[in-house]
Every structure is written in C-alpha cells, then in structure tokens.
C-alpha atoms as a PDB file:
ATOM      1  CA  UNK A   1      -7.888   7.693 -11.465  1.00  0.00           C
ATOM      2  CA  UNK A   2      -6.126   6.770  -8.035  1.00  0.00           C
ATOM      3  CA  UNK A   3      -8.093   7.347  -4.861  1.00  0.00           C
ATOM      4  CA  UNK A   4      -6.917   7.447  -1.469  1.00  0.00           C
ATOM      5  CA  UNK A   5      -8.708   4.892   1.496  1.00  0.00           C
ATOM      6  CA  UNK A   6      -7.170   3.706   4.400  1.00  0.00           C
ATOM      7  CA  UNK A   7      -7.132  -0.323   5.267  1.00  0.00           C
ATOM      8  CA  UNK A   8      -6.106  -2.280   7.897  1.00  0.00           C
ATOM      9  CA  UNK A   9      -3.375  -4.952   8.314  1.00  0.00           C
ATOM     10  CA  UNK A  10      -2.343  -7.829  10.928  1.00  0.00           C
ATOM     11  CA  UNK A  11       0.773  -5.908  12.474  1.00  0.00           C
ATOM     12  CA  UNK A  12       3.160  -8.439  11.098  1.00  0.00           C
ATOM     13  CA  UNK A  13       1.996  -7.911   7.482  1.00  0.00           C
ATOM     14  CA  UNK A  14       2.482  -4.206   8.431  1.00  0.00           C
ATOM     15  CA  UNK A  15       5.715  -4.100  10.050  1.00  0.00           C
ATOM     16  CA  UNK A  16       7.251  -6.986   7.150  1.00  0.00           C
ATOM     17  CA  UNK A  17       5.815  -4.341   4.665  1.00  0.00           C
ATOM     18  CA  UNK A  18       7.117  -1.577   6.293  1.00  0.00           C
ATOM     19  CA  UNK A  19      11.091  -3.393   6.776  1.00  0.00           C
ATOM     20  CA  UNK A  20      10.846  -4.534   2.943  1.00  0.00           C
ATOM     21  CA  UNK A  21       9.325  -1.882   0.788  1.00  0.00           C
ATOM     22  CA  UNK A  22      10.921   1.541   0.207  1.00  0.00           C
ATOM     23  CA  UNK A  23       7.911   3.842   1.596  1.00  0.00           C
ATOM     24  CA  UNK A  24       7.152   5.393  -1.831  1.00  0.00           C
ATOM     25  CA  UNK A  25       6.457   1.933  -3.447  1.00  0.00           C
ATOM     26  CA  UNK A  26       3.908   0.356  -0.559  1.00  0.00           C
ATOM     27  CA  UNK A  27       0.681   1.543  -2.317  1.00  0.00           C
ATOM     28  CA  UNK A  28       1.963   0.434  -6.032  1.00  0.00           C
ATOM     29  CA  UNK A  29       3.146  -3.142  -4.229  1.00  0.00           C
ATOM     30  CA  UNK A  30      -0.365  -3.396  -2.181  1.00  0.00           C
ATOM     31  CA  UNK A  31      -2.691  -2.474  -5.501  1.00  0.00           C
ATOM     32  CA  UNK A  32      -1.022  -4.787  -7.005  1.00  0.00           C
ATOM     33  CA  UNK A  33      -1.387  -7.672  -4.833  1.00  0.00           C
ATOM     34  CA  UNK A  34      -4.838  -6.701  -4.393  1.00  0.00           C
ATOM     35  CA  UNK A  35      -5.247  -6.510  -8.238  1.00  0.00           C
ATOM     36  CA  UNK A  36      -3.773 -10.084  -8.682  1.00  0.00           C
ATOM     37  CA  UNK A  37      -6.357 -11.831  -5.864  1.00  0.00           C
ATOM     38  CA  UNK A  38      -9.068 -10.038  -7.531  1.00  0.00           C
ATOM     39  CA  UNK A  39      -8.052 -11.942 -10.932  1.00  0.00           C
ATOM     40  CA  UNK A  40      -8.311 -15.030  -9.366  1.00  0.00           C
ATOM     41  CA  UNK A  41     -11.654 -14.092  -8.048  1.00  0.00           C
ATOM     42  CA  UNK A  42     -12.927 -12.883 -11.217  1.00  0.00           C
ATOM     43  CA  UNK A  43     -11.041 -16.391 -12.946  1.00  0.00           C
ATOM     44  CA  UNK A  44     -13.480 -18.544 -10.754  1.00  0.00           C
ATOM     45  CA  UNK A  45     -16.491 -16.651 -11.159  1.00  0.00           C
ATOM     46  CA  UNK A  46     -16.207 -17.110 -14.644  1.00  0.00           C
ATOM     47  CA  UNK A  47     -14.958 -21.024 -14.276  1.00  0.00           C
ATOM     48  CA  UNK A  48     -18.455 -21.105 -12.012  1.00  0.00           C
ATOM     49  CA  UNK A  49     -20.330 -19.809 -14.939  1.00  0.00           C
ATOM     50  CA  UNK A  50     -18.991 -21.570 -17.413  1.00  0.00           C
ATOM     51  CA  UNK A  51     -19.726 -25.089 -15.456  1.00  0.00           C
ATOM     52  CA  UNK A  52     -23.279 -23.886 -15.116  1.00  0.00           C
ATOM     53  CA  UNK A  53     -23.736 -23.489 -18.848  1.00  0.00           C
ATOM     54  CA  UNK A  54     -22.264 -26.508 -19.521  1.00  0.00           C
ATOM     55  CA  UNK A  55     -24.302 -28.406 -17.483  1.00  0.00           C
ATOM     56  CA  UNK A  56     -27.264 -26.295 -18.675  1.00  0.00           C
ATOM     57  CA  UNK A  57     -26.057 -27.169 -22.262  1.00  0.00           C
ATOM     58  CA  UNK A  58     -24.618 -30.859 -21.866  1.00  0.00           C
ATOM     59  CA  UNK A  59     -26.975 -32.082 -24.477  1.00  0.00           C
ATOM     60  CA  UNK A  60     -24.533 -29.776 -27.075  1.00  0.00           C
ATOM     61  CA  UNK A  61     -22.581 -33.300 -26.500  1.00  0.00           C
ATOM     62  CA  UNK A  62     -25.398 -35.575 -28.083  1.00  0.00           C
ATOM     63  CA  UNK A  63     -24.930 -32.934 -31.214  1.00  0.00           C
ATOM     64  CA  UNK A  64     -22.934 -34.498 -34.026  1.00  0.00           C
ATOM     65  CA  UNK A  65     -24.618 -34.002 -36.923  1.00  0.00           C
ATOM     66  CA  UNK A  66     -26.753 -31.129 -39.212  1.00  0.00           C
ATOM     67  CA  UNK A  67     -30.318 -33.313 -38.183  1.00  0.00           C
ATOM     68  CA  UNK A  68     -29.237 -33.409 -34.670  1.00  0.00           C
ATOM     69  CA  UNK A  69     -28.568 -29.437 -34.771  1.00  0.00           C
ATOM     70  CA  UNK A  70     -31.953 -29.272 -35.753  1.00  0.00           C
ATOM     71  CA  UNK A  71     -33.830 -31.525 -33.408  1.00  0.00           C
ATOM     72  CA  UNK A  72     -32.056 -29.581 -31.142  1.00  0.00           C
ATOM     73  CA  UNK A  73     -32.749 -26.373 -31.875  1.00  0.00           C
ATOM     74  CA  UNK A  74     -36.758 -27.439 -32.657  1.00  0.00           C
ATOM     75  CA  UNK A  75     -37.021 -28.811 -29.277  1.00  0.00           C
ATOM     76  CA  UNK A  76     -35.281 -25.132 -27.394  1.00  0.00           C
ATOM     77  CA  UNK A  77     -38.273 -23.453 -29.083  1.00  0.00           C
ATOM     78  CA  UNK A  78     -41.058 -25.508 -28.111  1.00  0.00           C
ATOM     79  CA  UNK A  79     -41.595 -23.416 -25.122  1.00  0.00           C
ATOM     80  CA  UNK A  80     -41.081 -19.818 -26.747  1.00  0.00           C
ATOM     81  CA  UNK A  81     -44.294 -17.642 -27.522  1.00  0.00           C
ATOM     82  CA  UNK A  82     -44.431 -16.828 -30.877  1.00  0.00           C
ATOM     83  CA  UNK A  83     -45.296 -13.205 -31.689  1.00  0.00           C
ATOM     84  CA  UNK A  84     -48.239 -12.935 -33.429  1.00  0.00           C
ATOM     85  CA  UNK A  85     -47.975 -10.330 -36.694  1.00  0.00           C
ATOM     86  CA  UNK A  86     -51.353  -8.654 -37.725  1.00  0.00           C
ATOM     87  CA  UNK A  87     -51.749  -6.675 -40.521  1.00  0.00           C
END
C-alpha cells in the first residue's frame, strides 16, 4: 500500500530534484532514497546488537571443548529458579 504525506526539503534539494527528475518519477526516486538510509539504519542497529551480545557472551571464546560447554552452561543456570513439580 502507497500513502500520500507531504515533507519538506532545503530549496536546493528541491529545485535540483525538480531540474533532474521527470515529475512522474520524484516519489519512486525519493522512497527510494529514503528506503536505502533506512537500511543503513536498520544495518547499525543490528551491528549495535550484535556487539552487545558479544560482549555479553565473550566467554563463548574461552569455549573449546565438550567439558568447557558444560561448565559453561552449569554456571548460566546457577541463577535460574527451578520449577518445582508436585504431584
């Protein structure tokens, strides 16, 4: 679905728009643009993310073996609750 808002531009971006894009291809040329700078926005969101779990996960690096996998994964669940079963 396309919808319809109206933006504002420095007058040169406007008026080098205006002189270089046929007037039926202006909205195609500015979503696109748009759609590009959002990618790189969303690109180092995700880079930003990814650093914090790495850093939240460096000790993966100390990992090398089956044992260490296991110390590992015994010392993550130290602090969980354990659900209690009744029957």
């Amino acid at each position: 679905m396309v919808k319809r808002v109206n933006i504002s531009f420095p007058e040169k971006t406007l008026n080098d728009l205006k002189e270089l894009v046929p007037p039926r291809e202006r909205s195609k040329l500015v979503s696109e643009a748009v759609e590009e700078k959002l990618n790189d926005f969303k690109r180092a969101v995700a880079f930003e993310k990814l650093e914090k779990a790495r850093e939240k996960f460096s000790s993966f690096e100390t990992i090398k073996s089956k044992e260490d996998t296991v110390a590992w994964v015994k010392n993550m669940r130290k602090g969980w609750n354990r659900r209690e079963t009744s029957k």
